[in-house]
Structures are given as structure tokens and as C-alpha cells.
C-alpha atoms as a PDB file:
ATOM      1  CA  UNK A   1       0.000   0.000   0.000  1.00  0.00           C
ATOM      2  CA  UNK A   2       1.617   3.404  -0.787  1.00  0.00           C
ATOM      3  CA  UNK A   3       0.949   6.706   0.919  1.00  0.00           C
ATOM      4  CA  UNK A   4      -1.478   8.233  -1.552  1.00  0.00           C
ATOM      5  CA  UNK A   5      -4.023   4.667  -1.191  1.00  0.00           C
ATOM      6  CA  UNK A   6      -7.235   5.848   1.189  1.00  0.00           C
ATOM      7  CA  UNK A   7      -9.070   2.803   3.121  1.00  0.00           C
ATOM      8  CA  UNK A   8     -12.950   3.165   1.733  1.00  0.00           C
ATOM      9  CA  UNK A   9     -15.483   2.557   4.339  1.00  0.00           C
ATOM     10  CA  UNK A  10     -16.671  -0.594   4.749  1.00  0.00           C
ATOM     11  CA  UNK A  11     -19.827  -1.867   2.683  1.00  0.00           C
ATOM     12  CA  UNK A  12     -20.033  -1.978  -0.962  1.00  0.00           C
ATOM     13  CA  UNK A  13     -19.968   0.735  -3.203  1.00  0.00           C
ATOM     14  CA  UNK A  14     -23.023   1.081  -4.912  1.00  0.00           C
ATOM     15  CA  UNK A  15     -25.017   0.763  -1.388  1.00  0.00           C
ATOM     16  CA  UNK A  16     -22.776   3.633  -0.020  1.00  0.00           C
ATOM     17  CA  UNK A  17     -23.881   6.015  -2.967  1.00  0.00           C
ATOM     18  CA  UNK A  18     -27.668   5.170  -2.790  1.00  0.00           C
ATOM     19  CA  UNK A  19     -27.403   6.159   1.133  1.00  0.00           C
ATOM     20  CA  UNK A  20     -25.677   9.504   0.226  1.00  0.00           C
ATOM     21  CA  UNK A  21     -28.666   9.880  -3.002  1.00  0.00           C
ATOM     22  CA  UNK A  22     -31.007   9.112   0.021  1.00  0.00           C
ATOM     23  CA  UNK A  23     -29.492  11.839   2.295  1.00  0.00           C
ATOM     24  CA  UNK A  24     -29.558  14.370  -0.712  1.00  0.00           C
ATOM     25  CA  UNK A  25     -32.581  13.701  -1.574  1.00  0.00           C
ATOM     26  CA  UNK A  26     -34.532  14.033   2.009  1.00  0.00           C
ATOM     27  CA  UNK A  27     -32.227  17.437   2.693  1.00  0.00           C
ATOM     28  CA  UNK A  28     -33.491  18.470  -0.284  1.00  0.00           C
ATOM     29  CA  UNK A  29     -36.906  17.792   0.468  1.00  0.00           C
ATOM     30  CA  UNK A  30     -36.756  19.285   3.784  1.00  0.00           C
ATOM     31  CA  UNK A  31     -35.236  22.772   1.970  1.00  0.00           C
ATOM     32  CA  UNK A  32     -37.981  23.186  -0.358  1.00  0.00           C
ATOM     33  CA  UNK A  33     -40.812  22.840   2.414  1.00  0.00           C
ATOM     34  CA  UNK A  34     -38.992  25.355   4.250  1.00  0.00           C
ATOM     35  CA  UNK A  35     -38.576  27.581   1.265  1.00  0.00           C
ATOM     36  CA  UNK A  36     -42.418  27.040   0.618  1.00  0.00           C
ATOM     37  CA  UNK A  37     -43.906  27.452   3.897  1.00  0.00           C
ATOM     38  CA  UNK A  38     -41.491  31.113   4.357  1.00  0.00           C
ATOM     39  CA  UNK A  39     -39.172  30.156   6.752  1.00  0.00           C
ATOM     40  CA  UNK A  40     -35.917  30.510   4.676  1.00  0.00           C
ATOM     41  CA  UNK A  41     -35.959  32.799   1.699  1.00  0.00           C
ATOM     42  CA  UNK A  42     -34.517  31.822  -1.679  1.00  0.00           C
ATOM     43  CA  UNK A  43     -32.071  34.768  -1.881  1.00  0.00           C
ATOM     44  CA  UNK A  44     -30.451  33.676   1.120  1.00  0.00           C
ATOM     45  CA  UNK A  45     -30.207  30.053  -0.172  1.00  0.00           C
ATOM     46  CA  UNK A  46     -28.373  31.388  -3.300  1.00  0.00           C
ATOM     47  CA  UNK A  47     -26.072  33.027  -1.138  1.00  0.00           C
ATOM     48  CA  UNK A  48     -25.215  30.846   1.835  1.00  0.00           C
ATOM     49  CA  UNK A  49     -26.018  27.396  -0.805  1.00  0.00           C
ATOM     50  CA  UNK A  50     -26.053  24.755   2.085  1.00  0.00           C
ATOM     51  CA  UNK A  51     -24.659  21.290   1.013  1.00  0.00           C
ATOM     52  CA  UNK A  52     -27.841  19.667   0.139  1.00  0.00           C
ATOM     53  CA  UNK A  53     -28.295  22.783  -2.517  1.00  0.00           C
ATOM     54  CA  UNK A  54     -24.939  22.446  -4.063  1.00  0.00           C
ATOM     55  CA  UNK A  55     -25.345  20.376  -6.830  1.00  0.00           C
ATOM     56  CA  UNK A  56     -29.146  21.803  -7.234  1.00  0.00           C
ATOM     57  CA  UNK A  57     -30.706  22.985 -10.614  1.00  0.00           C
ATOM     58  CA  UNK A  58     -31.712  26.727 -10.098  1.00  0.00           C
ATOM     59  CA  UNK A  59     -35.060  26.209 -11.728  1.00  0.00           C
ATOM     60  CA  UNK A  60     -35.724  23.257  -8.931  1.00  0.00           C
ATOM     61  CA  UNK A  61     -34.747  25.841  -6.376  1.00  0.00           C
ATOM     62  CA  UNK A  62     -36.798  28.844  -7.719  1.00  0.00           C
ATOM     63  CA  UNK A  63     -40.059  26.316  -8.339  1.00  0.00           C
ATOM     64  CA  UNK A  64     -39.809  25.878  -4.966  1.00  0.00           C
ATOM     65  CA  UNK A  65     -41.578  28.771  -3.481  1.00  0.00           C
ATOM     66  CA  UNK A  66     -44.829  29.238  -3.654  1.00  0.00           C
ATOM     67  CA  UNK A  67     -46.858  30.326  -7.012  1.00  0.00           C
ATOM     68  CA  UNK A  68     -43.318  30.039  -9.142  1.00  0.00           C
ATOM     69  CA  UNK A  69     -44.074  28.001 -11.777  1.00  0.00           C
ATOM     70  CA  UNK A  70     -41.951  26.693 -15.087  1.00  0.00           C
ATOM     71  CA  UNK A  71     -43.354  29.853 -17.352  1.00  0.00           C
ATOM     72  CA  UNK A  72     -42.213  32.474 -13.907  1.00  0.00           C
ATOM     73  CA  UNK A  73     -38.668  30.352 -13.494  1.00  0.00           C
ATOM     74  CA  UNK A  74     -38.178  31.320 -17.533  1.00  0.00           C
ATOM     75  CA  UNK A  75     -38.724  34.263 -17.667  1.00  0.00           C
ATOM     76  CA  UNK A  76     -36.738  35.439 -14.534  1.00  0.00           C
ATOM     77  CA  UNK A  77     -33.827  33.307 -15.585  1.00  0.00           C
ATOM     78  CA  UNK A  78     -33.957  34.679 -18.856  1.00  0.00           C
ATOM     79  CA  UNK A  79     -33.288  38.465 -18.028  1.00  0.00           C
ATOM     80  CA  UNK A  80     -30.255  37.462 -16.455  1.00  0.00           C
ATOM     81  CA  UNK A  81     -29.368  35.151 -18.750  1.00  0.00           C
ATOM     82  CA  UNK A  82     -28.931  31.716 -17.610  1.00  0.00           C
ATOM     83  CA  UNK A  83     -29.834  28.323 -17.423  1.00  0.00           C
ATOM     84  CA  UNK A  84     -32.449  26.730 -15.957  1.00  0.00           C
ATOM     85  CA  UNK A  85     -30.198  23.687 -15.820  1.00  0.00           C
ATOM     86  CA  UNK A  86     -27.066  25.462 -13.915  1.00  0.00           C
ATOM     87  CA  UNK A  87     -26.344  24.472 -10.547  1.00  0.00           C
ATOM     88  CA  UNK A  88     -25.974  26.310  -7.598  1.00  0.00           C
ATOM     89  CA  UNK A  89     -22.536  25.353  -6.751  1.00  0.00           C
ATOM     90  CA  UNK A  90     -21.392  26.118  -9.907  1.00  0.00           C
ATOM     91  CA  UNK A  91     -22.327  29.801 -10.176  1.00  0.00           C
ATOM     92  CA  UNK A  92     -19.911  32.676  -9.523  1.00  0.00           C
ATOM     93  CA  UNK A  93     -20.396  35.094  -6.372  1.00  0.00           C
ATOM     94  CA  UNK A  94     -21.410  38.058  -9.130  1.00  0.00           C
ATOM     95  CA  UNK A  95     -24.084  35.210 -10.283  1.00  0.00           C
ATOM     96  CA  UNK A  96     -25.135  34.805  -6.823  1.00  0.00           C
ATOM     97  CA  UNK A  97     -25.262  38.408  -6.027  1.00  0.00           C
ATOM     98  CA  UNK A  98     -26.937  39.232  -8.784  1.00  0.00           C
ATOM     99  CA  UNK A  99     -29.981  36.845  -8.652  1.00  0.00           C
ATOM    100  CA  UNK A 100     -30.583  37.486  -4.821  1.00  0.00           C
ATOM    101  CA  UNK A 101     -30.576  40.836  -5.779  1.00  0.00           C
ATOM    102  CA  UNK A 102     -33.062  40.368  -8.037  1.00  0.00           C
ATOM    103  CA  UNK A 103     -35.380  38.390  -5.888  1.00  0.00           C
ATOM    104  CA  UNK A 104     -34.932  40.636  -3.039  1.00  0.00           C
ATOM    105  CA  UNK A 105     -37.675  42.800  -2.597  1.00  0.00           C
ATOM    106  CA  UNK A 106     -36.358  46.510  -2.548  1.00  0.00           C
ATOM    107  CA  UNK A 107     -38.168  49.961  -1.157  1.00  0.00           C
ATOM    108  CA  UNK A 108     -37.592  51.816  -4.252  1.00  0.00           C
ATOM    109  CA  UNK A 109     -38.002  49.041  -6.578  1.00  0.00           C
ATOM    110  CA  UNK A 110     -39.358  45.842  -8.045  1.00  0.00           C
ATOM    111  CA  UNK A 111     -37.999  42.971  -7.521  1.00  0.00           C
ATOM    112  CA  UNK A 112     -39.722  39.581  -8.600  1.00  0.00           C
ATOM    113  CA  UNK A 113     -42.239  38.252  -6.076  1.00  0.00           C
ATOM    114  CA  UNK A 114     -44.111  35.037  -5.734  1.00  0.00           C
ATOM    115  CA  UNK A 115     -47.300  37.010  -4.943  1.00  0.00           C
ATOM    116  CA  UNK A 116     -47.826  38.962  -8.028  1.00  0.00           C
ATOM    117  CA  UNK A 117     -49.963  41.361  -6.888  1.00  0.00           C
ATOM    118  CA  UNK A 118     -47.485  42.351  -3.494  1.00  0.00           C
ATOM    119  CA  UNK A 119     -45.110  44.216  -6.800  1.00  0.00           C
ATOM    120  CA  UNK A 120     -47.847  45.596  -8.192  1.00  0.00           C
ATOM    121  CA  UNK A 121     -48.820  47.579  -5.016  1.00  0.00           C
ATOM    122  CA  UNK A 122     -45.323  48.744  -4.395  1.00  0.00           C
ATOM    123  CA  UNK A 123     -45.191  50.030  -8.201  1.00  0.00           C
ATOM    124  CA  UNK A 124     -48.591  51.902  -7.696  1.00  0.00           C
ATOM    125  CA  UNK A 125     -47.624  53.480  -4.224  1.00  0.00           C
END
């Protein structure tokens, strides 16, 4: 055995990687009920991107809150521009900034808002 040679955990290698899927997979779960029922805001996933986010699609992350559907996810991620297909992990800190800018709502401006009619009201007052 030579210095650079690891010792993999015992148990065999495909059951190991369905475990980790499985862990994924219910952190991600957990993230997206949180980000639906208001407790943790999308902007501030996008910047802090926990673990369980990392390898997350944007457009699975922005579907995620309430009333943000495929059409909404588009068009947002089209201003910017970029894929609905990029992960979170992989996105600069200027990409980051800039989208949690954008859905962070702003006094003086308009910023994109699951409740449609909240942006409206700000643009009228």
C-alpha cells in the first residue's frame, strides 16, 4: 500500500452512494418545504447554498416557493441570462449576487415576487 491509497469505508460501493442519493434527496426535500412554507428565503439560499443545494438545478430551487411556476422560473432566468439547468454550486459570487438581488424585494423598486400582486402595489404606491 503506498501513501497516496485511502481505506474506503466498509460496505459496498453502490449501497454507499444510494445512502448519500437518500441523504440528498430528504435534505433536499426538507429545503424546499422550508422555502415554501417562508421560513428561509430563496435569496439567502443562493447566497449561503447549504450542502444539500450544491449540486441543485436553479429552476428546482426557484419552483420551490410558492406560485413560481416553469413559465415564472423562464422568464426570470432569462433576463439574467442563464440556465435553468445550472447548478448552484457552480455559479460565480457576481451570479449569486446578482440573482438574490433580483429576488430581493427593494423599497424603491421591483424585484420579482411570488405574490404577483405584493409588486404591483409597491409600483402603484
Amino acid at each position: 500500500m503506498n501513501a497516496t491509497a485511502t481505506i474506503a469505508p466498509a460496505g459496498p460501493q453502490h449501497m454507499r452512494a444510494l445512502e448519500r442519493a437518500n441523504q440528498v434527496r430528504l435534505a433536499r426535500a426538507e429545503l424546499k418545504r422550508r422555502i415554501a412554507g417562508g421560513e428561509i428565503g430563496v435569496a439567502e439560499v443562493i447566497l449561503d447554498c447549504p450542502w444539500e443545494a450544491d449540486s441543485m438545478a436553479v429552476a428546482d430551487l426557484l419552483m420551490s416557493q410558492r406560485r413560481w411556476g416553469q413559465t415564472r422560473c423562464r422568464k426570470f432566468l432569462a433576463q439574467i441570462p442563464m440556465s435553468e439547468k445550472k447548478t448552484l454550486g457552480s455559479m460565480t459570487e457576481r451570479q449569486r449576487r446578482t440573482l438574490a438581488a433580483m429576488l430581493t424585494p427593494v423599497e424603491t423598486g421591483r424585484a420579482w415576487s411570488a405574490d404577483p400582486w405584493l409588486t404591483d402595489s409597491l409600483t402603484r404606491a
